[in-house]
Protein backbone atom coordinates (compact mmCIF):
# COMPACT_ATOMS: atom_id res chain seq x y z
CA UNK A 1 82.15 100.29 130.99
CA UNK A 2 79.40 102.22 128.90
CA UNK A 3 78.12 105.59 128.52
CA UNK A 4 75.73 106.73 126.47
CA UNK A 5 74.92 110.46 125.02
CA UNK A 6 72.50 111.68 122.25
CA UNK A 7 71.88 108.16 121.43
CA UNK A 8 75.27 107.00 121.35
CA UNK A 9 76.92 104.12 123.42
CA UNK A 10 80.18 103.81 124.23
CA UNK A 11 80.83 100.07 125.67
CA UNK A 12 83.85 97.26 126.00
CA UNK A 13 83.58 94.84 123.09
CA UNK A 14 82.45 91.37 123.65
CA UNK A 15 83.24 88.03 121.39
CA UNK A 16 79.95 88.73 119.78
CA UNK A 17 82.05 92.36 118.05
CA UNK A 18 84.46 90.10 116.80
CA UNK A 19 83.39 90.11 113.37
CA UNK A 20 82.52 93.94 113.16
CA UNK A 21 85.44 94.84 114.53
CA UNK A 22 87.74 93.02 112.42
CA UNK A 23 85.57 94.57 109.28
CA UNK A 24 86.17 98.31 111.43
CA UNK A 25 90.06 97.01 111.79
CA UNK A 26 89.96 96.15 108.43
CA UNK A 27 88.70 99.45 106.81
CA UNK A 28 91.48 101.36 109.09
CA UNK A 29 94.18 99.34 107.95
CA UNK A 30 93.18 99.78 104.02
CA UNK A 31 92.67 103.57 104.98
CA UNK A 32 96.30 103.56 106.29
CA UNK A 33 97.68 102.00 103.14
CA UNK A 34 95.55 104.42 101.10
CA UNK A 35 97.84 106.83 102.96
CA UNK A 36 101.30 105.05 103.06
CA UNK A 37 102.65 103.99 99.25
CA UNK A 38 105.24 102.06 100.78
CA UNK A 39 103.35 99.67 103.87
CA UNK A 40 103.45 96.85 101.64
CA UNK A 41 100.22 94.38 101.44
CA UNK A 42 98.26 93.17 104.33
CA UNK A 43 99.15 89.75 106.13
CA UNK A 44 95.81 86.91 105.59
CA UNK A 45 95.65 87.33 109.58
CA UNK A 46 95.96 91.18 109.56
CA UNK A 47 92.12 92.08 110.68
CA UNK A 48 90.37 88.80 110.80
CA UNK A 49 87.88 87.49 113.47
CA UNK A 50 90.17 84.75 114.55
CA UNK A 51 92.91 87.71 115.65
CA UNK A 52 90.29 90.06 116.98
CA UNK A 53 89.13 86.99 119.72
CA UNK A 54 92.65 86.47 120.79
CA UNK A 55 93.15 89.94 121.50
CA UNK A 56 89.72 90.41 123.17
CA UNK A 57 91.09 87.62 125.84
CA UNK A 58 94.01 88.89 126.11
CA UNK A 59 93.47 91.14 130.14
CA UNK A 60 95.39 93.71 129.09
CA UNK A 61 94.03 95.04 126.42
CA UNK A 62 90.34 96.50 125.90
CA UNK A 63 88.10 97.12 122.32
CA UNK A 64 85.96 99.88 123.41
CA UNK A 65 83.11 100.31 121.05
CA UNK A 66 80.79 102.78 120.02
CA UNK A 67 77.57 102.05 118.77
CA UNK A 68 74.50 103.97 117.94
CA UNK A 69 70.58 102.33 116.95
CA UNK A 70 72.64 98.72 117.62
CA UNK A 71 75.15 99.35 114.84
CA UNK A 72 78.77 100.01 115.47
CA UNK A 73 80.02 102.46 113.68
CA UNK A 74 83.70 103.26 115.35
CA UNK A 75 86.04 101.03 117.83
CA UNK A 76 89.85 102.00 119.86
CA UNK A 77 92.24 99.34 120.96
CA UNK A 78 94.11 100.01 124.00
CA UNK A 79 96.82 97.91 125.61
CA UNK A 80 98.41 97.86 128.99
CA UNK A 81 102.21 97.32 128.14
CA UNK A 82 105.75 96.38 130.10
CA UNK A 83 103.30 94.44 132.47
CA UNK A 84 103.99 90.71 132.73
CA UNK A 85 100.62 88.69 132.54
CA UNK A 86 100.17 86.04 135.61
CA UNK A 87 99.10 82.54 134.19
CA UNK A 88 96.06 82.81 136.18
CA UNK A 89 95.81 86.04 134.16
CA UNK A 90 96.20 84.44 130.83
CA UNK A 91 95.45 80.73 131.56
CA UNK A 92 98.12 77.99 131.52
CA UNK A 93 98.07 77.59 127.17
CA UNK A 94 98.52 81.03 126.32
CA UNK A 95 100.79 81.56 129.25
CA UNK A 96 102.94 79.00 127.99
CA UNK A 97 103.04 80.48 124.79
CA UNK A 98 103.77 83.98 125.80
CA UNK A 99 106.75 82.48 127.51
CA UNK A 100 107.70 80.76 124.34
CA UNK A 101 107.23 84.05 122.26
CA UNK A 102 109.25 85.58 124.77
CA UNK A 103 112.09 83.46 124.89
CA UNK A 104 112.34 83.01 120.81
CA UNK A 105 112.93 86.93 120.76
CA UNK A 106 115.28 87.19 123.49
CA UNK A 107 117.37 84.40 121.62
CA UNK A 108 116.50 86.24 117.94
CA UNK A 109 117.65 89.49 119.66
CA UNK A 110 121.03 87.64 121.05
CA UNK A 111 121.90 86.26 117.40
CA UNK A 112 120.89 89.36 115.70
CA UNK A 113 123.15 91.51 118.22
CA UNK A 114 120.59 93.96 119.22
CA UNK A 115 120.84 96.48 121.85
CA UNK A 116 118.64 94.96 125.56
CA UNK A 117 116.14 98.05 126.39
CA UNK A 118 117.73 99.93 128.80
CA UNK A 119 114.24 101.08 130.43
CA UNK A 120 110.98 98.47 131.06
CA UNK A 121 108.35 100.85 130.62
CA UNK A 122 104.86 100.55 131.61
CA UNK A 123 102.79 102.61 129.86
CA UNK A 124 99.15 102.00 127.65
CA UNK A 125 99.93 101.87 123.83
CA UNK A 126 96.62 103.22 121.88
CA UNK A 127 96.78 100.52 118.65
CA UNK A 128 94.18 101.35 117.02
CA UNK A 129 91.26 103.93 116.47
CA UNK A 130 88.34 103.81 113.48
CA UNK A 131 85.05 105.63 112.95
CA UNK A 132 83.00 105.01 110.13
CA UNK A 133 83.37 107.83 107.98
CA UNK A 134 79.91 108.69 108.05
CA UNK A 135 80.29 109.32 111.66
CA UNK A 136 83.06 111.25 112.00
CA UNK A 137 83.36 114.89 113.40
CA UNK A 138 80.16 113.90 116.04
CA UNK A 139 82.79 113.62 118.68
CA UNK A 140 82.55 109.80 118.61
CA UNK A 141 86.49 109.64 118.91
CA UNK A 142 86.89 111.90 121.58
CA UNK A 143 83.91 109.69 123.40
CA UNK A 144 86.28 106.43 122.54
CA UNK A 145 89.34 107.69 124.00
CA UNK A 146 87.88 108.95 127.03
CA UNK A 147 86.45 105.19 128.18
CA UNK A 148 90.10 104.02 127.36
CA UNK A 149 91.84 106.78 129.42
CA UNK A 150 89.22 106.16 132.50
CA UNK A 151 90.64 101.93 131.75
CA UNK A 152 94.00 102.88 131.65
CA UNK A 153 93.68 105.04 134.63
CA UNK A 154 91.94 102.03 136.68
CA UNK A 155 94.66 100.04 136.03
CA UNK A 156 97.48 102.14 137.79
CA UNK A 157 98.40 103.38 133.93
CA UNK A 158 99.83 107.03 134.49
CA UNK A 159 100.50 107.91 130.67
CA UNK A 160 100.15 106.63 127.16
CA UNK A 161 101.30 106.77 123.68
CA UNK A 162 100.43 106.27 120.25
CA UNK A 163 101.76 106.23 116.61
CA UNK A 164 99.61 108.22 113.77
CA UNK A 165 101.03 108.27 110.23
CA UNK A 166 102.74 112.09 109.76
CA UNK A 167 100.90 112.78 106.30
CA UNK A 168 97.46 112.22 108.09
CA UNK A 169 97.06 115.66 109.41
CA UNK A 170 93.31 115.00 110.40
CA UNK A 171 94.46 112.29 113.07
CA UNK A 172 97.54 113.93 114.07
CA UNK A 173 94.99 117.24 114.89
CA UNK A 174 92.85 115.27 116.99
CA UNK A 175 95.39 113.72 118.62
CA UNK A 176 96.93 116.97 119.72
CA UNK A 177 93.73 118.24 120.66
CA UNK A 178 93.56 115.40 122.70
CA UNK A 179 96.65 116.59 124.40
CA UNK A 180 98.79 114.35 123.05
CA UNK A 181 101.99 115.67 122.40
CA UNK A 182 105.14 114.11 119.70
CA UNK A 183 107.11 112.05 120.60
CA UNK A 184 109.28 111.09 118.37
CA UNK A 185 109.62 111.27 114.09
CA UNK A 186 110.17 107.89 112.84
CA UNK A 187 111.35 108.46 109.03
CA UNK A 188 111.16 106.37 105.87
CA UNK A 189 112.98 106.81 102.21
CA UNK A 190 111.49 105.05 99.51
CA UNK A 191 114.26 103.10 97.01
């Protein structure tokens, strides 16, 4: 997918953004630590190019990126999620291992007593969202989210969701704006 308007692109990442992406994934995660006192410090994997090509194999989720004069300068990660990949989806490795992943958290969640779900839902999950603050307020986000809502939409996805930290009232206004509306109020108490 890619649009373009006043000199900006809009386009699915490829491998090649995996670098630049995990710098833009990067910069988001420091911003949301900046923001949350208690989040604790960043795993060595957390953001790094290695993670960024898994996910950008992975068919059910999509980087969309937006670039102006060749440079990126903001990125959203959408996933598809409640769907079960096919292995011709995935490929017979990481099929395997999703099926491994899967069945060491059913067992964890037998031994640790939790609660099944009660409801499978399918759904797209918005995971992430960055523009480089010199780019910000140019309508780049709203460009971003509309090439993953068109995805979703191709893919049979009739609604989405999204967590924003409560203190970040910029995000939290563009989200509503968006037409996104709460959801739920996750709280935390620090000790």
């Amino acid at each position: 997918m890619m649009t373009s308007q006043n000199n900006l692109l809009i386009r699915t990442a490829q491998m090649a953004d995996a670098a630049t992406l995990a710098t833009l994934s990067r910069q988001l995660l420091l911003h949301e630590k900046s923001l949350n006192e208690t989040m604790g410090e960043l795993t060595a994997w957390a953001a790094s190019e290695a993670e960024i090509r898994k996910q950008l194999a992975r068919p059910n989720q999509r980087f969309f990126v937006a670039e102006t004069d060749g440079e990126v300068i903001g990125y959203l990660k959408v996933i598809v999620t409640g769907q079960q990949l096919t292995r011709k989806e995935l490929g017979l490795t990481r099929w395997l291992l999703d099926r491994l992943e899967i069945s060491a958290r059913r067992v964890v969640n037998v031994l640790l007593r939790r609660p099944r779900p009660n409801v499978q839902a399918i759904g797209g999950y918005i995971a992430g969202v960055f523009v480089a603050p010199n780019a910000r307020r140019a309508k780049v986000g709203q460009q971003l989210l509309a090439a993953a809502e068109t995805w979703l939409r191709a893919q049979g996805i009739t609604s989405t969701e999204l967590h924003v930290l409560f203190i970040n009232e910029g995000a939290r206004a563009f989200w509503e704006e968006a037409g996104y509306k709460p959801l739920t109020l996750g709280m935390r108490k620090k000790l």
